[in-house]
PDB file of N, CA and C in Angstrom:
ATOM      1  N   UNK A   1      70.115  83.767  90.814  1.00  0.00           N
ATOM      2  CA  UNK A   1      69.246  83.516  89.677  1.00  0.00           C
ATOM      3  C   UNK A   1      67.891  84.142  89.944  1.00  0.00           C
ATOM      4  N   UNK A   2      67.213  84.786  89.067  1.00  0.00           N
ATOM      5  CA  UNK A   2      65.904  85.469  88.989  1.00  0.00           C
ATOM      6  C   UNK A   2      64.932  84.331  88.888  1.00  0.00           C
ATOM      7  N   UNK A   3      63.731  84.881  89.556  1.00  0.00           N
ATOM      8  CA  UNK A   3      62.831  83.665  89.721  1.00  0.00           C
ATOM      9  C   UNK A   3      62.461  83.458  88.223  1.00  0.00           C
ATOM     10  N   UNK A   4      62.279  84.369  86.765  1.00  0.00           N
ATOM     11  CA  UNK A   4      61.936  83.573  85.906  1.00  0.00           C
ATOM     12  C   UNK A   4      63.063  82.513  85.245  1.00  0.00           C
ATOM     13  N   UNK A   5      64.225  82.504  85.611  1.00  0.00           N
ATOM     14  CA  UNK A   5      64.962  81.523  84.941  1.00  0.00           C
ATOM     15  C   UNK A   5      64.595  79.970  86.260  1.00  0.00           C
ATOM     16  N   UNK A   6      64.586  80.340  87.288  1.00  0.00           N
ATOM     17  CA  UNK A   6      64.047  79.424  88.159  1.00  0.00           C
ATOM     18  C   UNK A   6      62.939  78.745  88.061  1.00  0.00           C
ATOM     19  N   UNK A   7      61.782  79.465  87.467  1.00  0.00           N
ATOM     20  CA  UNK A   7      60.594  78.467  86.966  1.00  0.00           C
ATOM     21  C   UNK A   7      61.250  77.832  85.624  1.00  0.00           C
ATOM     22  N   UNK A   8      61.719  78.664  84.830  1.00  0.00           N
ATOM     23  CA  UNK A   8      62.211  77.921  82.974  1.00  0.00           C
ATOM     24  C   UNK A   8      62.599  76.657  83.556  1.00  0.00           C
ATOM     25  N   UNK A   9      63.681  76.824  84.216  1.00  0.00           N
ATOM     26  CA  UNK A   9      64.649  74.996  84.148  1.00  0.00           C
ATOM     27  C   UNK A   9      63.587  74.362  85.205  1.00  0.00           C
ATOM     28  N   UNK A  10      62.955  74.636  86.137  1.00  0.00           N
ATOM     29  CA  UNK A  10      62.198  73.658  87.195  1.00  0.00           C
ATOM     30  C   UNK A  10      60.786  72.904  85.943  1.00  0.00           C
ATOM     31  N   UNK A  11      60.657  74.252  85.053  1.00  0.00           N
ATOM     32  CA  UNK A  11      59.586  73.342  83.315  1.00  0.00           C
ATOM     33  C   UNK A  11      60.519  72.467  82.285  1.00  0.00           C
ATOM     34  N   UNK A  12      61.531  73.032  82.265  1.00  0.00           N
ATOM     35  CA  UNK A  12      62.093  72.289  81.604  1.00  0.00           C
ATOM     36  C   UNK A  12      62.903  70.829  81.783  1.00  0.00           C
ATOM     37  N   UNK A  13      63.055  70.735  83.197  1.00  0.00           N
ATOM     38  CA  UNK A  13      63.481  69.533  83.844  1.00  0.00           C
ATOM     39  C   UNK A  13      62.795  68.918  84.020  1.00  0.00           C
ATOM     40  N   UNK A  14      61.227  69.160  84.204  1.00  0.00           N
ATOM     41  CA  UNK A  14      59.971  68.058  84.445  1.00  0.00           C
ATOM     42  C   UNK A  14      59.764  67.651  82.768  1.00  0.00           C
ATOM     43  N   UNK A  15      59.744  68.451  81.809  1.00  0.00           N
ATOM     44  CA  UNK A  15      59.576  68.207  80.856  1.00  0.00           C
ATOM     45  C   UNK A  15      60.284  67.305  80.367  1.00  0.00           C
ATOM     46  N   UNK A  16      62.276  67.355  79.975  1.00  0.00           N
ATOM     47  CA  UNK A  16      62.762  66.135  80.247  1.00  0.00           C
ATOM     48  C   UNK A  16      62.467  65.185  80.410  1.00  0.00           C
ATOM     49  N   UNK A  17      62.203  65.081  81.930  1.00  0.00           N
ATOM     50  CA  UNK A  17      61.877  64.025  82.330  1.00  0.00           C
ATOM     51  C   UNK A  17      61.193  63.328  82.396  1.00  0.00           C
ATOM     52  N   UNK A  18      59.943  63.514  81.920  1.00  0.00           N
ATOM     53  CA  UNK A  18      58.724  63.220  80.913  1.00  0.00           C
ATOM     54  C   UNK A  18      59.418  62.486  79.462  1.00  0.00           C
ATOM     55  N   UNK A  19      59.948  62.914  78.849  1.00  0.00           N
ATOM     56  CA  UNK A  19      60.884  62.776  77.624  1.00  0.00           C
ATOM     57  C   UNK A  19      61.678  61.427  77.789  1.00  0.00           C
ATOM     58  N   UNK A  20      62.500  61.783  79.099  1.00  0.00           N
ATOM     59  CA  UNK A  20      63.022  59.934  79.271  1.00  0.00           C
ATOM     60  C   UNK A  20      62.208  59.106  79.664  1.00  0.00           C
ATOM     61  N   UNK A  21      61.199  59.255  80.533  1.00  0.00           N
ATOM     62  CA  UNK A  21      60.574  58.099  80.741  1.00  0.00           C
ATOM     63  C   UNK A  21      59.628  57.507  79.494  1.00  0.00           C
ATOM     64  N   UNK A  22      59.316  58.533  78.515  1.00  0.00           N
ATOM     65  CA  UNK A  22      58.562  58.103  77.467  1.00  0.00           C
ATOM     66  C   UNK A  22      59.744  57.050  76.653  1.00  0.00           C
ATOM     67  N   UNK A  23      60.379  57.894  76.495  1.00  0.00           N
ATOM     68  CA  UNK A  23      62.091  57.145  75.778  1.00  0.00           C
ATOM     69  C   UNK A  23      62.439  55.554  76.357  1.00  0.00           C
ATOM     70  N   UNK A  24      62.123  55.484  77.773  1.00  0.00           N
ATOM     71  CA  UNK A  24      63.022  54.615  77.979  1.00  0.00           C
ATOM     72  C   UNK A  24      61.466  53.212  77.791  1.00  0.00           C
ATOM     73  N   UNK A  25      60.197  53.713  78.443  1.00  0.00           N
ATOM     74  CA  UNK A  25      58.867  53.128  77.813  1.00  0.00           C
ATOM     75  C   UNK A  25      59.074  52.698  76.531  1.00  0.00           C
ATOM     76  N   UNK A  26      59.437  53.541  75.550  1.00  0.00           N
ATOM     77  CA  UNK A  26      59.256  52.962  74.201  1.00  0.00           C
ATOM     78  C   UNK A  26      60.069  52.347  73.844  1.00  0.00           C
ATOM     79  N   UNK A  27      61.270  52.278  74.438  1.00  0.00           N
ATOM     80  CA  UNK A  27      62.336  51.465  73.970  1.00  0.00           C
ATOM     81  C   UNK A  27      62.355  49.832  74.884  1.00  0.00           C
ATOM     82  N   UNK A  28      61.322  49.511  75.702  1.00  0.00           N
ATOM     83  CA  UNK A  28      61.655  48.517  76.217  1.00  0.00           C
ATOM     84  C   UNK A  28      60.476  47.142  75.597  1.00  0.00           C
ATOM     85  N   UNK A  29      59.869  48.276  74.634  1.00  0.00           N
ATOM     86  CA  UNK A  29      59.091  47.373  73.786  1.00  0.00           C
ATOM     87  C   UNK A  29      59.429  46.137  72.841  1.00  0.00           C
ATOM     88  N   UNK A  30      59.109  45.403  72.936  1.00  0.00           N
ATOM     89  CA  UNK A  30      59.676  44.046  71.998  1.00  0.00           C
ATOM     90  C   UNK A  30      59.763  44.292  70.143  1.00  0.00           C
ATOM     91  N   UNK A  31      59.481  45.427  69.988  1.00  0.00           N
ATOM     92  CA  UNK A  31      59.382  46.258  68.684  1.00  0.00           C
ATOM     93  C   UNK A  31      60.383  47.426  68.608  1.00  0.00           C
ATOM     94  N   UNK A  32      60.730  48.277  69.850  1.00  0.00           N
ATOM     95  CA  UNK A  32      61.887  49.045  69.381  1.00  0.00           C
ATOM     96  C   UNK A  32      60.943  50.323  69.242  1.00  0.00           C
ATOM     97  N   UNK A  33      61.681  51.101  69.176  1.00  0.00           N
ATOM     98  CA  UNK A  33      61.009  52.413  68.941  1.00  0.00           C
ATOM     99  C   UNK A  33      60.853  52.628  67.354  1.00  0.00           C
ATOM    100  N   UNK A  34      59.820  52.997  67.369  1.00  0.00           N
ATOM    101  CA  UNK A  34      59.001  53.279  65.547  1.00  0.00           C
ATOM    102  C   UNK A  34      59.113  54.720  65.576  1.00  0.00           C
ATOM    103  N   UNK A  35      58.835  54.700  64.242  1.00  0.00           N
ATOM    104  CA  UNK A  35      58.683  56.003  63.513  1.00  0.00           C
ATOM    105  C   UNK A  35      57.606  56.921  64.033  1.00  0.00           C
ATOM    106  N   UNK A  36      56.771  56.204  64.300  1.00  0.00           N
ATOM    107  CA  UNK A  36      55.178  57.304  64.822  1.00  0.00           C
ATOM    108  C   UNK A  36      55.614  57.939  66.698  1.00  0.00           C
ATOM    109  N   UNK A  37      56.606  56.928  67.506  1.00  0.00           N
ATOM    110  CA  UNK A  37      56.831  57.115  68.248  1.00  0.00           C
ATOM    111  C   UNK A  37      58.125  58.034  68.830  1.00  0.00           C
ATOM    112  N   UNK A  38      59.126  58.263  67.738  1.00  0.00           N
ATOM    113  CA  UNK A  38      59.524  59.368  67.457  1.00  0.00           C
ATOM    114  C   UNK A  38      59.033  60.159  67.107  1.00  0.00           C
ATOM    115  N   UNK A  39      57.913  60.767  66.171  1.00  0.00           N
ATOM    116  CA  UNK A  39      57.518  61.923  66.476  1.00  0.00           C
ATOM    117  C   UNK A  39      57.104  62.413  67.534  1.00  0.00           C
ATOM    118  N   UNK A  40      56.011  61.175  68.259  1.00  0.00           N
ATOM    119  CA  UNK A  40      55.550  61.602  69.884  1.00  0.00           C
ATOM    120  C   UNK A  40      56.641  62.458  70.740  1.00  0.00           C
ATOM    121  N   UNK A  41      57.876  61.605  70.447  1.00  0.00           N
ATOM    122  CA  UNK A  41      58.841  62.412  70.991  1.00  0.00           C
ATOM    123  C   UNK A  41      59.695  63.683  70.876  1.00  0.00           C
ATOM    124  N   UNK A  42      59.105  63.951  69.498  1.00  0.00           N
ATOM    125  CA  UNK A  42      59.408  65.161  69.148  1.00  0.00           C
ATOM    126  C   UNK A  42      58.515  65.792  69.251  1.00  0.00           C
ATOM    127  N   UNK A  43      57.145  65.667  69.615  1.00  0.00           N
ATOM    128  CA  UNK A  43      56.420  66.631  70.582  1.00  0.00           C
ATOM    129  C   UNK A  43      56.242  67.122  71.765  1.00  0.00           C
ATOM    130  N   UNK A  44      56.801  66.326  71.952  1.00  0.00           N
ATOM    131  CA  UNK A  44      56.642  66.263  73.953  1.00  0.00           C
ATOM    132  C   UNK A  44      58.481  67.633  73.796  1.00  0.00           C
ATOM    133  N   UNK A  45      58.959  67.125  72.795  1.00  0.00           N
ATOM    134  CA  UNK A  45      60.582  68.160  72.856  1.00  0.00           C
ATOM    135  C   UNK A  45      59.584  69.566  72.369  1.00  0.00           C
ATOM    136  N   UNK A  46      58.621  70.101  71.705  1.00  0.00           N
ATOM    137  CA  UNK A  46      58.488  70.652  71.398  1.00  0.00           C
ATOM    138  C   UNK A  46      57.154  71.744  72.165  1.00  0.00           C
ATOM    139  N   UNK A  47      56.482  70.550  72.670  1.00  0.00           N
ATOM    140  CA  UNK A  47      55.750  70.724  74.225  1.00  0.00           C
ATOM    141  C   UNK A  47      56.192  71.416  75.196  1.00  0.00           C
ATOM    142  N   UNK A  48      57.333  70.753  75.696  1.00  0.00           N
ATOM    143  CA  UNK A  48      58.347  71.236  76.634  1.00  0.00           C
ATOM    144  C   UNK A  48      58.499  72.860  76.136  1.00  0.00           C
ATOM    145  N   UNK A  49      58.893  72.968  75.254  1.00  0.00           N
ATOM    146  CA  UNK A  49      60.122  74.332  74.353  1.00  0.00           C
ATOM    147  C   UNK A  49      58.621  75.550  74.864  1.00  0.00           C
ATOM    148  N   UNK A  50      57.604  75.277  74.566  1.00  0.00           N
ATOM    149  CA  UNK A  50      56.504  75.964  74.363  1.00  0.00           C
ATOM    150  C   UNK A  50      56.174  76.156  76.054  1.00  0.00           C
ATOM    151  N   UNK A  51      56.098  74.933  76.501  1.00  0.00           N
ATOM    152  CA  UNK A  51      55.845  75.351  77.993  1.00  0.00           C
ATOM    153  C   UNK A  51      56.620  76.194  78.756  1.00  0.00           C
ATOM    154  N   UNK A  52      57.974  75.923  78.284  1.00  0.00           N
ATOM    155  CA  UNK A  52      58.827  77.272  79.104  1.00  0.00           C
ATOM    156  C   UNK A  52      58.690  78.155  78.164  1.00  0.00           C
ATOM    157  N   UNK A  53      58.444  79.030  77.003  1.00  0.00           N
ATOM    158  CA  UNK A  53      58.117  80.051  76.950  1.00  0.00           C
ATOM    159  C   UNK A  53      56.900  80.535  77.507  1.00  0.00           C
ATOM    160  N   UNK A  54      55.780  79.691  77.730  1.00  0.00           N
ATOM    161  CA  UNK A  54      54.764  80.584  78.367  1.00  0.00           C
ATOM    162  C   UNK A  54      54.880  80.480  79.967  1.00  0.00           C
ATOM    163  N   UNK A  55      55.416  79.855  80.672  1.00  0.00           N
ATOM    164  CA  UNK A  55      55.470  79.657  82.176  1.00  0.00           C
ATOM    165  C   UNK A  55      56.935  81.347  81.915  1.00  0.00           C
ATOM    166  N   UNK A  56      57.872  81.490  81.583  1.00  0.00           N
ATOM    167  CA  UNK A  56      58.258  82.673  81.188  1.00  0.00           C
ATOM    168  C   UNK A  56      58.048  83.596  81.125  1.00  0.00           C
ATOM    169  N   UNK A  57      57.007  83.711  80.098  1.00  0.00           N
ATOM    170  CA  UNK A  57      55.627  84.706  79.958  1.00  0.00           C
ATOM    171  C   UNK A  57      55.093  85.126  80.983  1.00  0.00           C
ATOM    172  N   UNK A  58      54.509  84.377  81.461  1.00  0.00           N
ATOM    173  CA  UNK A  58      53.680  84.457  82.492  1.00  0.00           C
ATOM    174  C   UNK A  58      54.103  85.046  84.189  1.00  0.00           C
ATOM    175  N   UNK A  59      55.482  84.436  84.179  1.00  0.00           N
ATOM    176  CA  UNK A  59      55.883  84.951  85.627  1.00  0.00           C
ATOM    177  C   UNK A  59      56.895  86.078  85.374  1.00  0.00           C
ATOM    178  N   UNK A  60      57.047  86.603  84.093  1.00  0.00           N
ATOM    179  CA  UNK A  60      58.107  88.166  83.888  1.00  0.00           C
ATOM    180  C   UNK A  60      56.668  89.054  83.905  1.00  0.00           C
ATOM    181  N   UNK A  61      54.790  88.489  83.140  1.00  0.00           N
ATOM    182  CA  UNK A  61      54.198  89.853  83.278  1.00  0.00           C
ATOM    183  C   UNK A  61      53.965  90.004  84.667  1.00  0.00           C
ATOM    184  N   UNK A  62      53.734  88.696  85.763  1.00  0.00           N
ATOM    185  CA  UNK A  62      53.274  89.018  86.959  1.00  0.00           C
ATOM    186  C   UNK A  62      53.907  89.629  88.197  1.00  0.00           C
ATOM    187  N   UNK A  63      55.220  89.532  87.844  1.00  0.00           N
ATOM    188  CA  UNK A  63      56.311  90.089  88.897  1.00  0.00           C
ATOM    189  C   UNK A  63      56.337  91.472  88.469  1.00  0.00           C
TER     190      UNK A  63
END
């Protein structure tokens, strides 16, 4: 594997995992996960998406 697919999944697995722990946080609330807190989570999915294109970016111009 080329080091830029090696940084993508090492961003995208922290990112994840960011993603469940927010997930499993919001779900252990005595309220349940809401509507405003799904979107959060569809930013952090969309956060993520953005962070591995520029960590991508970034280590295909520098190599």
């Amino acid at each position: 594997m080329t080091l830029i697919v090696k940084s993508v999944l090492i961003t995208a697995g922290l990112g994840l995992l960011l993603i469940f722990y927010e997930w499993n946080m919001m779900r252990r609330k005595k309220g349940g996960v809401t509507p405003p807190e799904w979107r959060n989570l569809r930013d952090l999915c969309f956060m993520t998406i953005g962070a591995c294109a520029l960590v991508a970016f970034a280590v295909a111009n520098l190599t």
